[in-house]
C-alpha atoms as a PDB file:
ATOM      1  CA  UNK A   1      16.825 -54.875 369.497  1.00  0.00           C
ATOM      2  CA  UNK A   2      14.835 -57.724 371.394  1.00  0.00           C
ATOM      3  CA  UNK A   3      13.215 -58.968 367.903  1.00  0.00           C
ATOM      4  CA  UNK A   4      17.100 -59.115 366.437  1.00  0.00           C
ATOM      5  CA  UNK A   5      17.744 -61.075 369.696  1.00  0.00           C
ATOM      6  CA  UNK A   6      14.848 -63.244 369.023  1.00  0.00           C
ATOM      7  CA  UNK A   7      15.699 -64.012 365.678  1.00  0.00           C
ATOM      8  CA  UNK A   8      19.293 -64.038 366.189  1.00  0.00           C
ATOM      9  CA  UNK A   9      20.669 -64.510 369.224  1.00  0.00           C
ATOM     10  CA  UNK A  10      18.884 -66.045 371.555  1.00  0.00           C
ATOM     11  CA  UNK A  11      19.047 -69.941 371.789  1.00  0.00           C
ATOM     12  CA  UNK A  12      15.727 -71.505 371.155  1.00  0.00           C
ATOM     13  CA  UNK A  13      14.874 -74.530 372.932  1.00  0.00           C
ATOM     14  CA  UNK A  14      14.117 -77.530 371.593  1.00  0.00           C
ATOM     15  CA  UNK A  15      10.428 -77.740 370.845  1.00  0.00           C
ATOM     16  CA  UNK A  16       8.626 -80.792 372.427  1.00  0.00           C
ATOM     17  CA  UNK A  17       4.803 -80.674 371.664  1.00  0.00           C
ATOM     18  CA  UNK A  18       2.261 -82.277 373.712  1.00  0.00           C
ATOM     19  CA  UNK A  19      -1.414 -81.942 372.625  1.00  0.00           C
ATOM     20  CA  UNK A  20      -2.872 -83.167 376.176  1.00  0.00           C
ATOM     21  CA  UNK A  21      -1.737 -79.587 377.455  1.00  0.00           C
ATOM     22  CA  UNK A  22      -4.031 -78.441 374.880  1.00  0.00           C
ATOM     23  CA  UNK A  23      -7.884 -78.006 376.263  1.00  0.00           C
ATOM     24  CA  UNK A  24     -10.701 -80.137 374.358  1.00  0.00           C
ATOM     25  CA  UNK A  25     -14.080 -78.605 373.775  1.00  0.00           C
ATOM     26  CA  UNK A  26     -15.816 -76.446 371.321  1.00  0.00           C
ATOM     27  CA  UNK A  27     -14.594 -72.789 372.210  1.00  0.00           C
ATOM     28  CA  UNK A  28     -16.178 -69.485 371.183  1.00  0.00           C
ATOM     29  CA  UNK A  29     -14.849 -66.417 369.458  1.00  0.00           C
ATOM     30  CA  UNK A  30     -15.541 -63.268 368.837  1.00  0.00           C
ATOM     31  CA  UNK A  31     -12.985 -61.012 366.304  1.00  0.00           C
ATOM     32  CA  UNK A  32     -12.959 -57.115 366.081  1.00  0.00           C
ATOM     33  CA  UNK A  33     -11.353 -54.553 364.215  1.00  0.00           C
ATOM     34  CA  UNK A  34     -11.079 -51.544 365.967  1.00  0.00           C
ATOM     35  CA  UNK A  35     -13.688 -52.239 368.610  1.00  0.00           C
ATOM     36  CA  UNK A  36     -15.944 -53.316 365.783  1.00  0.00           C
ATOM     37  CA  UNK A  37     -17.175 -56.691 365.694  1.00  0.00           C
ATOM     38  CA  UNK A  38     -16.261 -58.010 361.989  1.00  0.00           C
ATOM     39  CA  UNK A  39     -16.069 -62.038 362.098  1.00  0.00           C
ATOM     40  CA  UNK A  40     -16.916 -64.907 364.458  1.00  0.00           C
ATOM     41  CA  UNK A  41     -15.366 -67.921 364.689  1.00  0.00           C
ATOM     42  CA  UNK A  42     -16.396 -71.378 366.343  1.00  0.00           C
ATOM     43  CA  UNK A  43     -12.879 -73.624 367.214  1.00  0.00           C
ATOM     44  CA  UNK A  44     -13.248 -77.413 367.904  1.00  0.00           C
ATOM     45  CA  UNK A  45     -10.546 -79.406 369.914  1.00  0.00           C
ATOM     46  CA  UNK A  46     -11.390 -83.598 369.589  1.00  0.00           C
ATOM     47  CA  UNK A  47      -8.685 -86.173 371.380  1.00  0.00           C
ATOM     48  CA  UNK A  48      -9.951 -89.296 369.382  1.00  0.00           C
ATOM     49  CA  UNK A  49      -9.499 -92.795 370.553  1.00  0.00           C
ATOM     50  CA  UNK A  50      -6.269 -93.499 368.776  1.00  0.00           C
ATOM     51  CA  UNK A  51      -4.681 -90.830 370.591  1.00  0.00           C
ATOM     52  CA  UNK A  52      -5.076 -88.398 367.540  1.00  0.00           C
ATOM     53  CA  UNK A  53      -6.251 -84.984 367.938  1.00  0.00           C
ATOM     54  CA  UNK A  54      -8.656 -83.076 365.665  1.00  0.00           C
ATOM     55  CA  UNK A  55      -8.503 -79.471 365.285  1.00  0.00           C
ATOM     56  CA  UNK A  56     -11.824 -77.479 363.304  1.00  0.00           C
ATOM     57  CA  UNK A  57     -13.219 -74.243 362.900  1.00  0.00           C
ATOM     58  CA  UNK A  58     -15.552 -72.673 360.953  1.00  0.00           C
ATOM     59  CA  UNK A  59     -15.359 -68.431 360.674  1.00  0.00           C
ATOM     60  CA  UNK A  60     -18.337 -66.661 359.471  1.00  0.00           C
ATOM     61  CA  UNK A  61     -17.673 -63.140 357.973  1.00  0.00           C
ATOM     62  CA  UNK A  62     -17.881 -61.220 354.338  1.00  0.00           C
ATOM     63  CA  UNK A  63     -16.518 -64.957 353.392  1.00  0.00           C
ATOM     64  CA  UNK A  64     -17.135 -67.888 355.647  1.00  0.00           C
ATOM     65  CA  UNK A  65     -14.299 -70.772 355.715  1.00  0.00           C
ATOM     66  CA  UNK A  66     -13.774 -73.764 357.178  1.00  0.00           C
ATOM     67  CA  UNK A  67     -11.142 -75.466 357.464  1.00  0.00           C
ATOM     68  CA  UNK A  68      -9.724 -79.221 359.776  1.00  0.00           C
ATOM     69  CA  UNK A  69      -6.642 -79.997 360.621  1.00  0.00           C
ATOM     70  CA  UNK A  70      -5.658 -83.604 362.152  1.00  0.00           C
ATOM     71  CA  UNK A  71      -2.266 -84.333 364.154  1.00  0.00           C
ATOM     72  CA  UNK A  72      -0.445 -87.223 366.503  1.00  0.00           C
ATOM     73  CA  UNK A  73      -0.240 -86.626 370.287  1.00  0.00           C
ATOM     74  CA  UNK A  74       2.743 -84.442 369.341  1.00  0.00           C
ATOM     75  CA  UNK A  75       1.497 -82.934 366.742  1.00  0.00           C
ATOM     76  CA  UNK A  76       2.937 -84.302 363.738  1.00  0.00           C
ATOM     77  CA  UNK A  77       0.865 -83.371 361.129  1.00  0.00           C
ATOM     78  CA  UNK A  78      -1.287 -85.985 359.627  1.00  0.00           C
ATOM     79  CA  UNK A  79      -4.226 -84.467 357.159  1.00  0.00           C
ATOM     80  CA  UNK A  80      -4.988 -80.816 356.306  1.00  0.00           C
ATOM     81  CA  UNK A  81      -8.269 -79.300 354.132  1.00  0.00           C
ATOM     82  CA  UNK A  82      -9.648 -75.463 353.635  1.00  0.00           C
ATOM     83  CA  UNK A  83     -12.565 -74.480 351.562  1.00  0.00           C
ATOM     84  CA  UNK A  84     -14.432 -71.030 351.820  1.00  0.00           C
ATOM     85  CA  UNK A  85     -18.101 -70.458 350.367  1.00  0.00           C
ATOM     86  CA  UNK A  86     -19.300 -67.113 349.386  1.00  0.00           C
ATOM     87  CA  UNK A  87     -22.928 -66.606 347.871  1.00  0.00           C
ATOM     88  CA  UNK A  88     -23.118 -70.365 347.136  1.00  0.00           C
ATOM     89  CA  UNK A  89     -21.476 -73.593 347.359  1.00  0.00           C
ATOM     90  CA  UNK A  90     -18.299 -74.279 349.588  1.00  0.00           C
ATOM     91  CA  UNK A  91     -15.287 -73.606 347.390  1.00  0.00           C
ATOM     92  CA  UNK A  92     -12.311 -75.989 348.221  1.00  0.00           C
ATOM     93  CA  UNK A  93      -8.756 -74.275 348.768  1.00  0.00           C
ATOM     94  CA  UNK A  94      -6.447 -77.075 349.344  1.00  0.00           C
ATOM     95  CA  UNK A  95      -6.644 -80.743 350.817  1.00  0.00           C
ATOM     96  CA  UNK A  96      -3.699 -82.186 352.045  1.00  0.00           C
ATOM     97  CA  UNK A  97      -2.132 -85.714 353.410  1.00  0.00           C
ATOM     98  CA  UNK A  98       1.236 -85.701 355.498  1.00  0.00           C
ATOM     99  CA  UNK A  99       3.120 -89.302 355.910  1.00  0.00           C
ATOM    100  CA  UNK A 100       6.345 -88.793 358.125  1.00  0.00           C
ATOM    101  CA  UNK A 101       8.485 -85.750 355.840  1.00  0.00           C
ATOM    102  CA  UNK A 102       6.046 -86.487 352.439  1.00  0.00           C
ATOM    103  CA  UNK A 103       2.874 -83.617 351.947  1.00  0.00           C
ATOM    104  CA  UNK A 104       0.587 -84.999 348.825  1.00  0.00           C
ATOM    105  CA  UNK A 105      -2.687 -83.259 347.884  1.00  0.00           C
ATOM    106  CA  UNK A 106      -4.312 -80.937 345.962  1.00  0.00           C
ATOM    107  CA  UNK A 107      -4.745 -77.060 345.644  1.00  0.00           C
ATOM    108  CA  UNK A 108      -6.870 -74.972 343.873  1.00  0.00           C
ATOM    109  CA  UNK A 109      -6.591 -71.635 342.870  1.00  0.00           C
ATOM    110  CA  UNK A 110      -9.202 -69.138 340.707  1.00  0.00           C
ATOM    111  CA  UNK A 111     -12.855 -69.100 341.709  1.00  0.00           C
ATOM    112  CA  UNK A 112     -15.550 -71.135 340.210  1.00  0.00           C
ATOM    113  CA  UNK A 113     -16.008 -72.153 337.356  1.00  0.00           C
ATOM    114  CA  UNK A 114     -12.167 -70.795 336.123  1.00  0.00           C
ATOM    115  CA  UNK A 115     -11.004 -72.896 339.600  1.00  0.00           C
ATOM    116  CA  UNK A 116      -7.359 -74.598 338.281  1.00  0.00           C
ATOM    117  CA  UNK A 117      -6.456 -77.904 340.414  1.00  0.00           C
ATOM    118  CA  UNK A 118      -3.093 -78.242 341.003  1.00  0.00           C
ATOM    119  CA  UNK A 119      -0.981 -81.308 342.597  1.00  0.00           C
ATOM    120  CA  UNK A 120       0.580 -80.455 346.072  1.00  0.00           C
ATOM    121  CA  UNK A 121       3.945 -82.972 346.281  1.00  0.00           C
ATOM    122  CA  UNK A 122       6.773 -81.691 349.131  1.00  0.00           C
ATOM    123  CA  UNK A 123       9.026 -82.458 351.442  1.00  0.00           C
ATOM    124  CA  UNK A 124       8.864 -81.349 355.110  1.00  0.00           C
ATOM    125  CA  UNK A 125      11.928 -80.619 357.795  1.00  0.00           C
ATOM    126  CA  UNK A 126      11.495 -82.482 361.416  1.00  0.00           C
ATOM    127  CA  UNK A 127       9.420 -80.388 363.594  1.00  0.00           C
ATOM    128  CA  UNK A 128       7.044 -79.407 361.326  1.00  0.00           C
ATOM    129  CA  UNK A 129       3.279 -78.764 362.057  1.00  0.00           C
ATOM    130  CA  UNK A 130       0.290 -77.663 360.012  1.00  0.00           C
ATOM    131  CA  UNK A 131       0.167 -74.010 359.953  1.00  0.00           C
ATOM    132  CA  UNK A 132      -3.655 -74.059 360.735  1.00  0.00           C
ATOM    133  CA  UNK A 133      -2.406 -74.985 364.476  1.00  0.00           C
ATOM    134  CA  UNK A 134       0.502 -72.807 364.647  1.00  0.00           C
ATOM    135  CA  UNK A 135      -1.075 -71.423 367.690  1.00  0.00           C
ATOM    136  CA  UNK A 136      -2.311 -74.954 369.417  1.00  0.00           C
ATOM    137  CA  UNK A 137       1.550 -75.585 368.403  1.00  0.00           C
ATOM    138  CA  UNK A 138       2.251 -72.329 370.673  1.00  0.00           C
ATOM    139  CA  UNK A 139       0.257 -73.497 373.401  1.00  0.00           C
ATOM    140  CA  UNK A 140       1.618 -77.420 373.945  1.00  0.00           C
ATOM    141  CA  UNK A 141       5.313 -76.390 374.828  1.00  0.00           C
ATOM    142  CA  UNK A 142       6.337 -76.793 377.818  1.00  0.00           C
ATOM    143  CA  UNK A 143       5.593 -72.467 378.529  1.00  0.00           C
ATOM    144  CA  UNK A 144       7.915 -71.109 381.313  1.00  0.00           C
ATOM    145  CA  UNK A 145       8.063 -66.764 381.366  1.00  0.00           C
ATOM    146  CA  UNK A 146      11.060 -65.660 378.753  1.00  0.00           C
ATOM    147  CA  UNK A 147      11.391 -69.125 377.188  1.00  0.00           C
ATOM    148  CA  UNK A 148      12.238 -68.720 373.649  1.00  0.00           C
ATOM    149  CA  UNK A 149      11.126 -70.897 370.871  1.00  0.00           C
ATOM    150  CA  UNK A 150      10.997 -71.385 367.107  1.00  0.00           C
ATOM    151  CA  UNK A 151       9.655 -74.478 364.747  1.00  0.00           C
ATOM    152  CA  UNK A 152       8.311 -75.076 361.006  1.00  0.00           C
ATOM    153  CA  UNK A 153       4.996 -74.787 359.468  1.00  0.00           C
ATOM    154  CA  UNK A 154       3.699 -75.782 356.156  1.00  0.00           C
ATOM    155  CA  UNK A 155       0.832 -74.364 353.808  1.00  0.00           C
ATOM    156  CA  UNK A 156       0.644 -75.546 350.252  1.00  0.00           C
ATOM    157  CA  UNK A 157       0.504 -71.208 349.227  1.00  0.00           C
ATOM    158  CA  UNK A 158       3.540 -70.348 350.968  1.00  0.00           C
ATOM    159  CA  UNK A 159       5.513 -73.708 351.381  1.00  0.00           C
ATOM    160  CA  UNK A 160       7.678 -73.949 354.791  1.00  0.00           C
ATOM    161  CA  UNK A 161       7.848 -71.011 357.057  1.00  0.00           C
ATOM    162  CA  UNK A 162      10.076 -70.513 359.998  1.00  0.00           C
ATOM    163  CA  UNK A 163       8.104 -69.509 363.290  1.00  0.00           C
ATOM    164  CA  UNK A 164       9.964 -67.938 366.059  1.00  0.00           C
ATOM    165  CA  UNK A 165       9.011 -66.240 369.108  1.00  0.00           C
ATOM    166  CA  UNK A 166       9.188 -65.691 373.083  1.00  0.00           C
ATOM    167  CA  UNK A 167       7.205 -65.911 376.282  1.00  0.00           C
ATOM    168  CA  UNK A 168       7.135 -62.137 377.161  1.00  0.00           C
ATOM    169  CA  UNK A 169       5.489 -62.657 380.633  1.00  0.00           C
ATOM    170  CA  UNK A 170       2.543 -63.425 382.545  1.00  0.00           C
ATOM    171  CA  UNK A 171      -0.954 -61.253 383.440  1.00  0.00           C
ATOM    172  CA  UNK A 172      -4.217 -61.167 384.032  1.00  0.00           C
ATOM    173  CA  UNK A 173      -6.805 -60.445 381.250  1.00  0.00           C
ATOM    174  CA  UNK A 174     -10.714 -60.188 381.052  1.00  0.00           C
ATOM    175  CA  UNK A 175     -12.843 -61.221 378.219  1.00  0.00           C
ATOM    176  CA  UNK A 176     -16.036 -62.437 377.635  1.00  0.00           C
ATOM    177  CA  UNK A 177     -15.259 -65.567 378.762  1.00  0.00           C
ATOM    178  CA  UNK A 178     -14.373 -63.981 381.963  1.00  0.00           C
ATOM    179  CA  UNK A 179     -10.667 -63.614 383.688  1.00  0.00           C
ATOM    180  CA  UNK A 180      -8.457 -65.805 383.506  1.00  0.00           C
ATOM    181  CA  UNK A 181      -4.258 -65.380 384.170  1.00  0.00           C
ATOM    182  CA  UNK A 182      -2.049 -65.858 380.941  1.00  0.00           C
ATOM    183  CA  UNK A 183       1.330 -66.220 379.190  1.00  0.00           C
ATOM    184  CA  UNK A 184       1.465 -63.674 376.602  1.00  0.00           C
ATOM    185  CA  UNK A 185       3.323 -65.110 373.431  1.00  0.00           C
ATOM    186  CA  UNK A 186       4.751 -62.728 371.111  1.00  0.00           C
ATOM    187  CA  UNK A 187       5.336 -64.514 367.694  1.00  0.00           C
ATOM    188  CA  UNK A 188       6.524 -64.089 364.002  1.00  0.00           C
ATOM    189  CA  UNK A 189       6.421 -66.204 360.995  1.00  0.00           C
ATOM    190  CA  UNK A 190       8.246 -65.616 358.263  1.00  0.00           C
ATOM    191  CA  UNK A 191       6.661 -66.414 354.837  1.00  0.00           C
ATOM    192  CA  UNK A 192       9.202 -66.376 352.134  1.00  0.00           C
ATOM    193  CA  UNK A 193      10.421 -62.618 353.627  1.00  0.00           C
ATOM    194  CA  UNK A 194       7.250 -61.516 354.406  1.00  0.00           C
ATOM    195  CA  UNK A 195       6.890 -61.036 358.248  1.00  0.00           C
ATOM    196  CA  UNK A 196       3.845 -61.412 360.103  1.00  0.00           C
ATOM    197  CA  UNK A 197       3.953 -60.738 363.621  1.00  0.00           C
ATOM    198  CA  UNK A 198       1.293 -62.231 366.466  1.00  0.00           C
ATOM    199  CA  UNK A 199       0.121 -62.081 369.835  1.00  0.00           C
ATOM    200  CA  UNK A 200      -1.993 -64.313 371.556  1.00  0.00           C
ATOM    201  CA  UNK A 201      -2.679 -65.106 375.209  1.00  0.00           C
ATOM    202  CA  UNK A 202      -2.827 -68.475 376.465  1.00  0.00           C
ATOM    203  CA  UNK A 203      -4.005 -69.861 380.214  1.00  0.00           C
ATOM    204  CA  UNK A 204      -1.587 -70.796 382.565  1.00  0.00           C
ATOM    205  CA  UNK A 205      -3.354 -73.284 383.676  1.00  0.00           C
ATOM    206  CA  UNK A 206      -2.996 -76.615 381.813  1.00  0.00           C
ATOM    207  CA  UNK A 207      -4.738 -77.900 380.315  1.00  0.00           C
ATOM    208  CA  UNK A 208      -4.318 -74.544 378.224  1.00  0.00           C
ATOM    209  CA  UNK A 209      -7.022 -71.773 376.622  1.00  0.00           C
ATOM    210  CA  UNK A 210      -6.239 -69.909 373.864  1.00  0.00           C
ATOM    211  CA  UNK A 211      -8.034 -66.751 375.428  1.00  0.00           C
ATOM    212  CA  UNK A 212      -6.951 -64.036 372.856  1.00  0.00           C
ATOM    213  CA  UNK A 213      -4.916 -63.859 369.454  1.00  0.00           C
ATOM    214  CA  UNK A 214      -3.437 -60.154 367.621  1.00  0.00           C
ATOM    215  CA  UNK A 215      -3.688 -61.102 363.924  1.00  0.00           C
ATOM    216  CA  UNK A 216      -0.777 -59.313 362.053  1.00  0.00           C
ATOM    217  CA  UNK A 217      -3.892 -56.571 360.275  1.00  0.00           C
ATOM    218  CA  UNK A 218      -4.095 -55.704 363.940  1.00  0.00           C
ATOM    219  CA  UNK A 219      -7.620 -57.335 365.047  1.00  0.00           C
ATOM    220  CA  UNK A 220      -8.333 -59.337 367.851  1.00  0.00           C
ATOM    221  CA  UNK A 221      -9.980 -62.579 368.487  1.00  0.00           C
ATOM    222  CA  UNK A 222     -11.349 -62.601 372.211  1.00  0.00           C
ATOM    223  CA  UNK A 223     -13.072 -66.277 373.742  1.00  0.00           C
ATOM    224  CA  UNK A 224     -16.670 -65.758 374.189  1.00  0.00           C
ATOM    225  CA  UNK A 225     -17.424 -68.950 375.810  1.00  0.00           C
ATOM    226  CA  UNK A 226     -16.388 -72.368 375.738  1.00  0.00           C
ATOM    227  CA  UNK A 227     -17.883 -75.761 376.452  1.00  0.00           C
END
């Protein structure tokens, strides 16, 4: 009954994003499935001179993938890429601009050498972000305990998806990293009726740490260190 009243019922607040309550630095993680280490991931968090922010990360696992994601102050997307490599060269998945409501790029789909290009032209709602910062997204509201929330996100695969979602609370949480006292966020996004639910753990302090994340398969991505 509390998802139906997340989804439903209770009113969401208007989302106001600011990226300065987002910490910069190069941050650490470590992701396990079932207590078993199976990826790691490196994030990195630039506030350029113009006021832009830069989000990267690069994942190393069975397949390794990078992927960038660039946004205003409040987050209004502004440029989006993903490649992956495997055995070889880096193989590019999409590469996207945004300008105000317009998304241009290009997508690719197969593997090489059958990889099909593909020409990425849509429109976007208001409050929109990139879905590779859903979570950054999470963390730059204005976070008070049992605040609800809900905004857009936008991937060339699955088009616009509806995020929604609740502060469930604050605690205190060790990882590698070390302790640190959090808001835990309890999230779903809806891709075209297929639900994926999430759980991360952000600081309380500002400006804010994403210190853990529950992917929808069920593993974890803990902060090892940050700099």
């Amino acid at each position: 009954m509390r998802m139906i009243c997340l989804l439903v019922l209770c009113p969401l607040a208007a989302q106001t994003f600011d990226a300065g309550r987002v910490k910069t630095g190069v941050f650490d993680y470590t992701i396990t499935d079932h207590q078993k280490e199976v990826a790691r991931l490196s994030l990195k968090i630039e506030r350029k001179d113009s006021g832009r922010y830069a989000f990267s990360a690069d994942a190393t696992a069975t397949v390794c993938q990078h992927w960038e994601s660039t946004a205003t102050s409040t987050l209004e997307p502004l440029s989006a890429l993903l490649r992956f490599c495997k055995d070889g060269p880096d193989r590019p998945i999409f590469q996207l601009d945004y300008a105000g409501r317009k998304v241009s790029g290009v997508r690719y789909t197969g593997v090489p050498p059958a990889q099909e290009k593909h020409a990425v032209h849509a429109t976007v709602p208001g409050a929109t972000v990139d879905q590779r910062i859903d979570w950054a997204a999470v963390m730059a509201m204005d976070l008070k305990p049992g605040l609800n929330f809900g905004f857009n996100v936008y991937d060339p695969g699955t088009g616009i998806s509806r995020l929604t979602g609740r502060v469930d609370g604050v605690q205190d949480i060790t990882v590698p990293a070390g302790r640190f006292t959090v808001y835990r966020m309890v999230y779903e996004m809806d891709k075209q009726g297929q639900v994926e639910h999430y759980e991360s753990l952000v600081s309380r302090d500002v400006p804010r740490v994403l210190v853990r994340i529950r992917f929808p398969n069920g593993s974890l991505s803990d902060l090892k260190s940050m700099r």
